[in-house]
PDB file of N, CA and C in Angstrom:
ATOM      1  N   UNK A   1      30.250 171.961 126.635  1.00  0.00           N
ATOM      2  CA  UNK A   1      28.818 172.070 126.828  1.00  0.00           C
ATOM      3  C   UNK A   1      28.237 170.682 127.036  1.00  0.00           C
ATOM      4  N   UNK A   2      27.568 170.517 127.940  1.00  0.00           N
ATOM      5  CA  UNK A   2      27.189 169.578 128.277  1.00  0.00           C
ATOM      6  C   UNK A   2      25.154 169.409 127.858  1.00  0.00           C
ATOM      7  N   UNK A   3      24.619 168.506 127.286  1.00  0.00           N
ATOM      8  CA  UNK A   3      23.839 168.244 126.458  1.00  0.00           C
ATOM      9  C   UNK A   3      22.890 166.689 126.662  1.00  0.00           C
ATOM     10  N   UNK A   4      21.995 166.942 127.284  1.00  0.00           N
ATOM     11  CA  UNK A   4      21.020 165.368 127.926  1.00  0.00           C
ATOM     12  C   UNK A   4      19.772 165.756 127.023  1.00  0.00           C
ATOM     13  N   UNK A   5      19.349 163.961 126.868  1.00  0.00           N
ATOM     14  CA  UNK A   5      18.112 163.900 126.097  1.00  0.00           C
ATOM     15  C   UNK A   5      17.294 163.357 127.066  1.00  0.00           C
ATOM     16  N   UNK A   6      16.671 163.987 128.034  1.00  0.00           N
ATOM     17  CA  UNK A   6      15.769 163.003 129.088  1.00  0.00           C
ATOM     18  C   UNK A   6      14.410 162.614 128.661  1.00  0.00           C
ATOM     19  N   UNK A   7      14.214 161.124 128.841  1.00  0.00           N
ATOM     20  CA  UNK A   7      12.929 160.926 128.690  1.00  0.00           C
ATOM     21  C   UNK A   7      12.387 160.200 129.372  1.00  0.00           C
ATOM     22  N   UNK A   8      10.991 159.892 129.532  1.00  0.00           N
ATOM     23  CA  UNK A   8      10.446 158.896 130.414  1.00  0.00           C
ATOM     24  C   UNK A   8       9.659 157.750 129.293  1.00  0.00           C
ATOM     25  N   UNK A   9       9.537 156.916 129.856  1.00  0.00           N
ATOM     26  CA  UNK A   9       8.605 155.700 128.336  1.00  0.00           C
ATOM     27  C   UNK A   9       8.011 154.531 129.027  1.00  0.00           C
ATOM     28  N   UNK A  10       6.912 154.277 128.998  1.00  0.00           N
ATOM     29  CA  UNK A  10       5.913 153.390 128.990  1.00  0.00           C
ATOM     30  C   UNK A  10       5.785 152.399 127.585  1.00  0.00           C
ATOM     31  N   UNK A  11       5.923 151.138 127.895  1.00  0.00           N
ATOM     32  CA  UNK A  11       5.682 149.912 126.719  1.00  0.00           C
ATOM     33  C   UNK A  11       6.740 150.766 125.831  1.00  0.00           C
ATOM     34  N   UNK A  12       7.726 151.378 126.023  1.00  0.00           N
ATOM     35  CA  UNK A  12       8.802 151.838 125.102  1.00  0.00           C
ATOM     36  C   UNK A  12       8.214 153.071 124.240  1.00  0.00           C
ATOM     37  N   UNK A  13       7.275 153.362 124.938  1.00  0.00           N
ATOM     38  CA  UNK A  13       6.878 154.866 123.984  1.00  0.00           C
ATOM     39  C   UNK A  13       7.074 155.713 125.099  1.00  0.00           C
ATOM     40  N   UNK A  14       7.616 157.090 124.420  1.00  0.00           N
ATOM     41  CA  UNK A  14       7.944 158.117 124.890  1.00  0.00           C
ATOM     42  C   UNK A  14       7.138 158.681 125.618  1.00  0.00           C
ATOM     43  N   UNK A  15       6.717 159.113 126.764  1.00  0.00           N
ATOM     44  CA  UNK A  15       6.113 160.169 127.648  1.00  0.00           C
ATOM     45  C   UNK A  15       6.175 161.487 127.596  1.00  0.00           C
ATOM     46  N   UNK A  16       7.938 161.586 127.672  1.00  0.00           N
ATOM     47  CA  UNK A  16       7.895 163.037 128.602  1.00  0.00           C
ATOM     48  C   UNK A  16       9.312 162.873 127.745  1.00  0.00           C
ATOM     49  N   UNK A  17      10.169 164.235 127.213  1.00  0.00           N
ATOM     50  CA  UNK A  17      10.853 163.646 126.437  1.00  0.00           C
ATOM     51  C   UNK A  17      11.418 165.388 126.456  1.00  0.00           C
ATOM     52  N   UNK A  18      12.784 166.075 127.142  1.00  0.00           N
ATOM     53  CA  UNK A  18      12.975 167.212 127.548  1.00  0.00           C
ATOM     54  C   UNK A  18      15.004 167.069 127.352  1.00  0.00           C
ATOM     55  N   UNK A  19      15.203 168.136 126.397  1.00  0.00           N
ATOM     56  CA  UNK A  19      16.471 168.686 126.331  1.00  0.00           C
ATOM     57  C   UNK A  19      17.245 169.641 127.512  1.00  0.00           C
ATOM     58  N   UNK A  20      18.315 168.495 128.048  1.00  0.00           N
ATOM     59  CA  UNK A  20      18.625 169.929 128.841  1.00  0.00           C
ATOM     60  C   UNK A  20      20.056 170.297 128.388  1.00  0.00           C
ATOM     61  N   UNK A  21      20.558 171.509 128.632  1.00  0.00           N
ATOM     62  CA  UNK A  21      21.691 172.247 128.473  1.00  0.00           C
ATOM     63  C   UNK A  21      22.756 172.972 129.155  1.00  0.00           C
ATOM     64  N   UNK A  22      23.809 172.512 129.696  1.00  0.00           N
ATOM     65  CA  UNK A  22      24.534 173.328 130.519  1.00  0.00           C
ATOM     66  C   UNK A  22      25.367 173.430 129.908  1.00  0.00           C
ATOM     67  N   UNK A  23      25.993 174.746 130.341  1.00  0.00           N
ATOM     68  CA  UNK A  23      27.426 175.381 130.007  1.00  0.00           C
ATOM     69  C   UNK A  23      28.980 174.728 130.222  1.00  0.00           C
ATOM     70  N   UNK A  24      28.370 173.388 131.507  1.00  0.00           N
ATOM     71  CA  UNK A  24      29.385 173.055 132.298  1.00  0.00           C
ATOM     72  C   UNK A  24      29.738 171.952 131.124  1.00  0.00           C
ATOM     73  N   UNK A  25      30.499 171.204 131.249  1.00  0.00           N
ATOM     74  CA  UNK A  25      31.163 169.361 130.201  1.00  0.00           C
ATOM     75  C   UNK A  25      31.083 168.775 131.428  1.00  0.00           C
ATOM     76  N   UNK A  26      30.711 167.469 130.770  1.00  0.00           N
ATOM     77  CA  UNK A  26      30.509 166.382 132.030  1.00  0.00           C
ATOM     78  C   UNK A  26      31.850 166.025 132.784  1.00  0.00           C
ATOM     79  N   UNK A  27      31.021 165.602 134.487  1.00  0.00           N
ATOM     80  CA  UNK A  27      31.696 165.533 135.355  1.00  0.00           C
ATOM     81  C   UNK A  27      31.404 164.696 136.323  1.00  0.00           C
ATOM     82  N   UNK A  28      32.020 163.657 136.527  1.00  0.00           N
ATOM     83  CA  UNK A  28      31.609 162.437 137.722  1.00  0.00           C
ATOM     84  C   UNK A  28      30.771 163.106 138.864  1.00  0.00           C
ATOM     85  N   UNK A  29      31.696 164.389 139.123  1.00  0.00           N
ATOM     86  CA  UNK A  29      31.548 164.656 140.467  1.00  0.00           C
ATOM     87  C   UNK A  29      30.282 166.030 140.558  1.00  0.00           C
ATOM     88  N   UNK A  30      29.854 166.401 139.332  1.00  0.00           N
ATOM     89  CA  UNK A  30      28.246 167.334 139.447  1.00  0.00           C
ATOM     90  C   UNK A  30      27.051 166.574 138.202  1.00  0.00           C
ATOM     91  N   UNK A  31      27.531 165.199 138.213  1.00  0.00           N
ATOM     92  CA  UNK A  31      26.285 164.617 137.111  1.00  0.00           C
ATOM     93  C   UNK A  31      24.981 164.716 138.115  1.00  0.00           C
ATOM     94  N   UNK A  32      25.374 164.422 139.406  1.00  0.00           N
ATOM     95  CA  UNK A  32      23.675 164.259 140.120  1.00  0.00           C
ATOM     96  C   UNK A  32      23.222 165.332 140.054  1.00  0.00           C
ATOM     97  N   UNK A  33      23.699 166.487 140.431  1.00  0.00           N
ATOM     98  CA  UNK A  33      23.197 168.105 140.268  1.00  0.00           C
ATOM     99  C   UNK A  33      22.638 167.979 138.868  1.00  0.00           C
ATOM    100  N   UNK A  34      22.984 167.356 137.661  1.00  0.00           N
ATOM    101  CA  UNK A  34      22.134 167.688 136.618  1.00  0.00           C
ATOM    102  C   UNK A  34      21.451 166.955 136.417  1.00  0.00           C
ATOM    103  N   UNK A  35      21.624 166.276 136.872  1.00  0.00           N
ATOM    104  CA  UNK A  35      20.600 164.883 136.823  1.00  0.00           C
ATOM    105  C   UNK A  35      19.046 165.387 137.497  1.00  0.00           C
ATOM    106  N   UNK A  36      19.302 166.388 138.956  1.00  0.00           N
ATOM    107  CA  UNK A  36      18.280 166.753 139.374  1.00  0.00           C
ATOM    108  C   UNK A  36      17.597 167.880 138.952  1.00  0.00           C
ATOM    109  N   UNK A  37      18.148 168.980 138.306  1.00  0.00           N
ATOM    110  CA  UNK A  37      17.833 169.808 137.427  1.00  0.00           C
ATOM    111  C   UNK A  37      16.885 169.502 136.359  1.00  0.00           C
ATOM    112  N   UNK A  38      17.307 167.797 136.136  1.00  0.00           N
ATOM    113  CA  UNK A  38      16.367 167.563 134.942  1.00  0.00           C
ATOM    114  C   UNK A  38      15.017 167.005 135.404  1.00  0.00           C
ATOM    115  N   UNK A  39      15.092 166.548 136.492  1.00  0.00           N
ATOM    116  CA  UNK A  39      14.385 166.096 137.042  1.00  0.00           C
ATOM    117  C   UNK A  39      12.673 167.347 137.747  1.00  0.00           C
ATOM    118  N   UNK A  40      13.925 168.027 138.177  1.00  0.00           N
ATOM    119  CA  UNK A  40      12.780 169.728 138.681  1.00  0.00           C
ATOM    120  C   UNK A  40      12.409 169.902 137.287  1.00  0.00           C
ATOM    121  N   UNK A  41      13.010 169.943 136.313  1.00  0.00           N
ATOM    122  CA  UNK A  41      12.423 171.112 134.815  1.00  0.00           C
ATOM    123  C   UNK A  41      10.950 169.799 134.664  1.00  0.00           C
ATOM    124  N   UNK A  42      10.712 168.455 134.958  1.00  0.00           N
ATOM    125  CA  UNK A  42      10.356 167.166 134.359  1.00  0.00           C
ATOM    126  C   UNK A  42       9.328 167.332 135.236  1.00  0.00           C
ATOM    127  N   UNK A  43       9.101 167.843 136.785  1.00  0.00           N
ATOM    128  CA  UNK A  43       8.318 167.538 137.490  1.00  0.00           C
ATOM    129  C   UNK A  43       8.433 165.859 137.831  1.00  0.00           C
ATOM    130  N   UNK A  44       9.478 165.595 138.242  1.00  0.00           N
ATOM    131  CA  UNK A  44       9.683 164.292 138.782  1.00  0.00           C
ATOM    132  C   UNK A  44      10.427 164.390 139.758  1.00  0.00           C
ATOM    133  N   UNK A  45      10.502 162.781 140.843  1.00  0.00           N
ATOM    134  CA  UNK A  45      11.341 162.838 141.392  1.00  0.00           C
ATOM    135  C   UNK A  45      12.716 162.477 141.594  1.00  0.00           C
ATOM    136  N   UNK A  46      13.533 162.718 141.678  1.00  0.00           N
ATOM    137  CA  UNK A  46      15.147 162.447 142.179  1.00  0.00           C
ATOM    138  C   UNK A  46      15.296 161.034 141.939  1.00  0.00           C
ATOM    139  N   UNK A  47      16.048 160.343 140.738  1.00  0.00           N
ATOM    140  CA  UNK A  47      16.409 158.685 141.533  1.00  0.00           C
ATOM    141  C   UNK A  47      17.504 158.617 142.684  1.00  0.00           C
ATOM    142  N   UNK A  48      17.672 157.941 143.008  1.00  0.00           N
ATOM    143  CA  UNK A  48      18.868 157.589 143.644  1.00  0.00           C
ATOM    144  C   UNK A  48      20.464 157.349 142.465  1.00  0.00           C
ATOM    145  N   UNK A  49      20.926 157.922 142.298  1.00  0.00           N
ATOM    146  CA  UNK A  49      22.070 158.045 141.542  1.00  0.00           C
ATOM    147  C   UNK A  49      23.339 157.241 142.174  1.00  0.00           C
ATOM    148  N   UNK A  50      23.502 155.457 141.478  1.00  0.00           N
ATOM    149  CA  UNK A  50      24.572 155.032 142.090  1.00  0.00           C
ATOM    150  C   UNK A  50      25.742 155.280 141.470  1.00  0.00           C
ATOM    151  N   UNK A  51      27.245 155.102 141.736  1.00  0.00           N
ATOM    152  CA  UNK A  51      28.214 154.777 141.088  1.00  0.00           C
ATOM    153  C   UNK A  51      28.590 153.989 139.658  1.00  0.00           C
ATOM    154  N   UNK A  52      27.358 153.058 139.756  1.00  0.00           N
ATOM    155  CA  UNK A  52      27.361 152.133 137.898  1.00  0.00           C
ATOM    156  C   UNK A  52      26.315 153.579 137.174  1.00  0.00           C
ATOM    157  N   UNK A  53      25.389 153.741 137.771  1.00  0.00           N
ATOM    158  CA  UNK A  53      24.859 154.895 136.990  1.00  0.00           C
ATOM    159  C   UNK A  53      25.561 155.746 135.742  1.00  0.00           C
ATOM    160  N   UNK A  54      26.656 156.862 137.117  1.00  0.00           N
ATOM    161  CA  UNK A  54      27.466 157.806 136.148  1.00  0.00           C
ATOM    162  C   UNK A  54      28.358 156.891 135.562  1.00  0.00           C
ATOM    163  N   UNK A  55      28.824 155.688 135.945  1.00  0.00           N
ATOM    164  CA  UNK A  55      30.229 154.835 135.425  1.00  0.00           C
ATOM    165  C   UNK A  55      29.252 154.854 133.826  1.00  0.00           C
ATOM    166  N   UNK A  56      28.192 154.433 134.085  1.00  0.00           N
ATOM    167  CA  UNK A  56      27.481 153.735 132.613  1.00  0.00           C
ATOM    168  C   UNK A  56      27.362 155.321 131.712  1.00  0.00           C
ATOM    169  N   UNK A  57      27.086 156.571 132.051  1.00  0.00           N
ATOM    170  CA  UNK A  57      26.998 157.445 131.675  1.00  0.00           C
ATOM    171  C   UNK A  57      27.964 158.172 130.819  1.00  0.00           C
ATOM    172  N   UNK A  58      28.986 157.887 131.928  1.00  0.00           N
ATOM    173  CA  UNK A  58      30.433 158.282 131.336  1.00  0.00           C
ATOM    174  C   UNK A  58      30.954 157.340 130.311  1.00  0.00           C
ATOM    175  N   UNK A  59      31.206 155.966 130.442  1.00  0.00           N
ATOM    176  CA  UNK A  59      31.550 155.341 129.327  1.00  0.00           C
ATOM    177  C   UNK A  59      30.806 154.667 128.050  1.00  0.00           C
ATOM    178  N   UNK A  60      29.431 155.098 128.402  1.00  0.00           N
ATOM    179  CA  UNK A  60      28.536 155.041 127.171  1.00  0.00           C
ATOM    180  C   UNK A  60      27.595 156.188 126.849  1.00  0.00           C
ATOM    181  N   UNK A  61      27.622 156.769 127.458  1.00  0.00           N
ATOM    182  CA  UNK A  61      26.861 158.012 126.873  1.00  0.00           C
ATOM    183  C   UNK A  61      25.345 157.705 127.388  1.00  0.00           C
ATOM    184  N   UNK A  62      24.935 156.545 127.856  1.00  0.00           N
ATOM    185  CA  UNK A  62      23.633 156.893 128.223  1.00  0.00           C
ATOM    186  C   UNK A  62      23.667 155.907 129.656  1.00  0.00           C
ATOM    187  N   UNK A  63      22.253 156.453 130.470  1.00  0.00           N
ATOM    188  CA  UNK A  63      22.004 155.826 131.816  1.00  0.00           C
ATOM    189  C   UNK A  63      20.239 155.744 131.859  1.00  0.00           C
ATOM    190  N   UNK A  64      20.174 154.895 132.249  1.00  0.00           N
ATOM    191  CA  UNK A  64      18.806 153.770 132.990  1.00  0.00           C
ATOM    192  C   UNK A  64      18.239 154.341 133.626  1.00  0.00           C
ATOM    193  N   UNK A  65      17.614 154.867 134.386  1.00  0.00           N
ATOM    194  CA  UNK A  65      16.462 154.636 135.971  1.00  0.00           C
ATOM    195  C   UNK A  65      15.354 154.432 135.737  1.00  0.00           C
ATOM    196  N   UNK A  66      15.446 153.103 136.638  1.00  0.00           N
ATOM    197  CA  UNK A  66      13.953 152.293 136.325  1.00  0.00           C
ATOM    198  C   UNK A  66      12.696 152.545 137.333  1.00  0.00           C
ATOM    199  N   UNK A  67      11.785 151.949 137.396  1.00  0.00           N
ATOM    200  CA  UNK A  67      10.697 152.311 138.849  1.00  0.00           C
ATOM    201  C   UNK A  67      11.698 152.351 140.171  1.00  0.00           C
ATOM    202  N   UNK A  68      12.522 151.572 140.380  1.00  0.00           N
ATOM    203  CA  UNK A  68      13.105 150.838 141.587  1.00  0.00           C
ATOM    204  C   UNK A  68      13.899 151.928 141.882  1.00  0.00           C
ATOM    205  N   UNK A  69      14.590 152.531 141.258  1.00  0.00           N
ATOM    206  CA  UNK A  69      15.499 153.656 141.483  1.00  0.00           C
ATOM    207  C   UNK A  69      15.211 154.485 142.309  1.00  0.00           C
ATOM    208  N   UNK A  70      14.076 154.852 142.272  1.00  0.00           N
ATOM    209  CA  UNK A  70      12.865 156.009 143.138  1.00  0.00           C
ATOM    210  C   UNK A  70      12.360 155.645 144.130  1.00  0.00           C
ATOM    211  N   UNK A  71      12.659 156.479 145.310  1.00  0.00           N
ATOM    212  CA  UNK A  71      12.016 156.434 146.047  1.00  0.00           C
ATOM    213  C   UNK A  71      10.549 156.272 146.387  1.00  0.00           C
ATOM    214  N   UNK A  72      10.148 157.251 145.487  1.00  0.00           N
ATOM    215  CA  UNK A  72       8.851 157.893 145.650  1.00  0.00           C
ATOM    216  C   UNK A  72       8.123 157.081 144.419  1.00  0.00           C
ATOM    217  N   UNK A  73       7.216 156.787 144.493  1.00  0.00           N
ATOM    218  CA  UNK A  73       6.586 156.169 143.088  1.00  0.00           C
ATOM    219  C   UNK A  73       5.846 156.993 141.911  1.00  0.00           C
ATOM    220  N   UNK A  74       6.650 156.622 140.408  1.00  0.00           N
ATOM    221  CA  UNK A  74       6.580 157.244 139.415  1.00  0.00           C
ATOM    222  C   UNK A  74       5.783 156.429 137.999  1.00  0.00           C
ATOM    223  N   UNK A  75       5.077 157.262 137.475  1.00  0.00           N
ATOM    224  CA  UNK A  75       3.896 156.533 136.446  1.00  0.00           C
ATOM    225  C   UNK A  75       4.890 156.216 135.278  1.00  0.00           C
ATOM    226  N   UNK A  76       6.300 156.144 135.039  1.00  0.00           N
ATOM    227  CA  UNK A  76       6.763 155.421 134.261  1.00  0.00           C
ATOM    228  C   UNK A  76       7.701 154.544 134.270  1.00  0.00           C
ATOM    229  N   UNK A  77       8.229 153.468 133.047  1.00  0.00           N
ATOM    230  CA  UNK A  77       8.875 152.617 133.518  1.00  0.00           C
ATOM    231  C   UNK A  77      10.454 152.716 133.432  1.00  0.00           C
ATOM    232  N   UNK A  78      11.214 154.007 132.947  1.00  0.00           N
ATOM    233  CA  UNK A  78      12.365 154.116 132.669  1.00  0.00           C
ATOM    234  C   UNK A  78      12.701 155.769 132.228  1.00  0.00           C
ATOM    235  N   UNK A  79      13.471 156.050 132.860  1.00  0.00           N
ATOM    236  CA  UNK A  79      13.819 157.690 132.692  1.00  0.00           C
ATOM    237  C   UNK A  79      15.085 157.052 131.741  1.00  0.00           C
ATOM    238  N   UNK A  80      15.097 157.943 131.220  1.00  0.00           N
ATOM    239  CA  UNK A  80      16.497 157.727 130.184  1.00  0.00           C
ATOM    240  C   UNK A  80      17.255 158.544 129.673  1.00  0.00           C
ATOM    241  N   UNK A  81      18.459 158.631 129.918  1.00  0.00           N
ATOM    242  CA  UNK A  81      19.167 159.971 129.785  1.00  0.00           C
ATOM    243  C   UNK A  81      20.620 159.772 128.561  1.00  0.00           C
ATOM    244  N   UNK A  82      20.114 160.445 127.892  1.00  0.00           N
ATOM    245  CA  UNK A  82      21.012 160.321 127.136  1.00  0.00           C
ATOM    246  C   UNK A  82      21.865 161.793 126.227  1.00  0.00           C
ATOM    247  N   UNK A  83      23.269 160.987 125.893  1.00  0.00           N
ATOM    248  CA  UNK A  83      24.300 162.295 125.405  1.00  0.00           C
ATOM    249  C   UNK A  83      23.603 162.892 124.236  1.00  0.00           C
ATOM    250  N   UNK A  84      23.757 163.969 124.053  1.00  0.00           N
ATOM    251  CA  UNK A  84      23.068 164.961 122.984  1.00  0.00           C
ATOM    252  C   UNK A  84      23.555 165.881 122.547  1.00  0.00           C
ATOM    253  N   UNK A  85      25.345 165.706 122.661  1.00  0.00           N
ATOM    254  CA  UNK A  85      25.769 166.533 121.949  1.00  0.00           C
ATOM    255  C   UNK A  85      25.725 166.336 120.469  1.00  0.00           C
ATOM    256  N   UNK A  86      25.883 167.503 119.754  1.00  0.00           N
ATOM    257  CA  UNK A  86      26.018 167.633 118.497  1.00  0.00           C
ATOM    258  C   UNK A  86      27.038 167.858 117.925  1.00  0.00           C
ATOM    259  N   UNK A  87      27.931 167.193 117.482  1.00  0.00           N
ATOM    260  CA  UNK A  87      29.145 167.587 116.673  1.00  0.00           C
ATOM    261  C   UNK A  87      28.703 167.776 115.327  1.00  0.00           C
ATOM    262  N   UNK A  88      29.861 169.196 114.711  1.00  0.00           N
ATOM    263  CA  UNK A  88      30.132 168.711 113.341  1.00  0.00           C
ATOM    264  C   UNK A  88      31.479 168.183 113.076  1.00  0.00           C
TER     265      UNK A  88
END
């Protein structure tokens, strides 16, 4: 099960701050598909998703996108996605 903490943050305070949940376990090759999923549930737009992105995702559990990432211009300064699984 695969498990993201997305948020957006201004001066480091939280905005917009949305759990998502798939059935699938992470995967190099469908992180952008969830990445954009989170993005539609957020009412935002799409970053551009590079290769250090998922690399940073996969071997740390969390990833960046800053204004620059976006195409389109967005009222915050950092989307932030992070692992949320729960073990016991």
């Amino acid at each position: 099960m695969l498990r993201i903490w997305a948020r957006t943050t201004v001066d480091n305070k939280i905005i917009l701050s949305y759990i998502y949940e798939s059935i699938d376990h992470f995967s190099v090759d469908t992180f952008r598909l969830h990445i954009e999923k989170i993005c539609h549930e957020l009412d935002l737009p799409t970053p551009i998703v590079l290769k250090t992105h998922v690399n940073n995702y996969d071997e740390f559990g969390t990833v960046t996108f800053y204004k620059n990432d976006f195409v389109e211009s967005v009222d915050f300064e950092k989307l932030i996605l992070e692992n949320a699984v729960i073990t016991h």
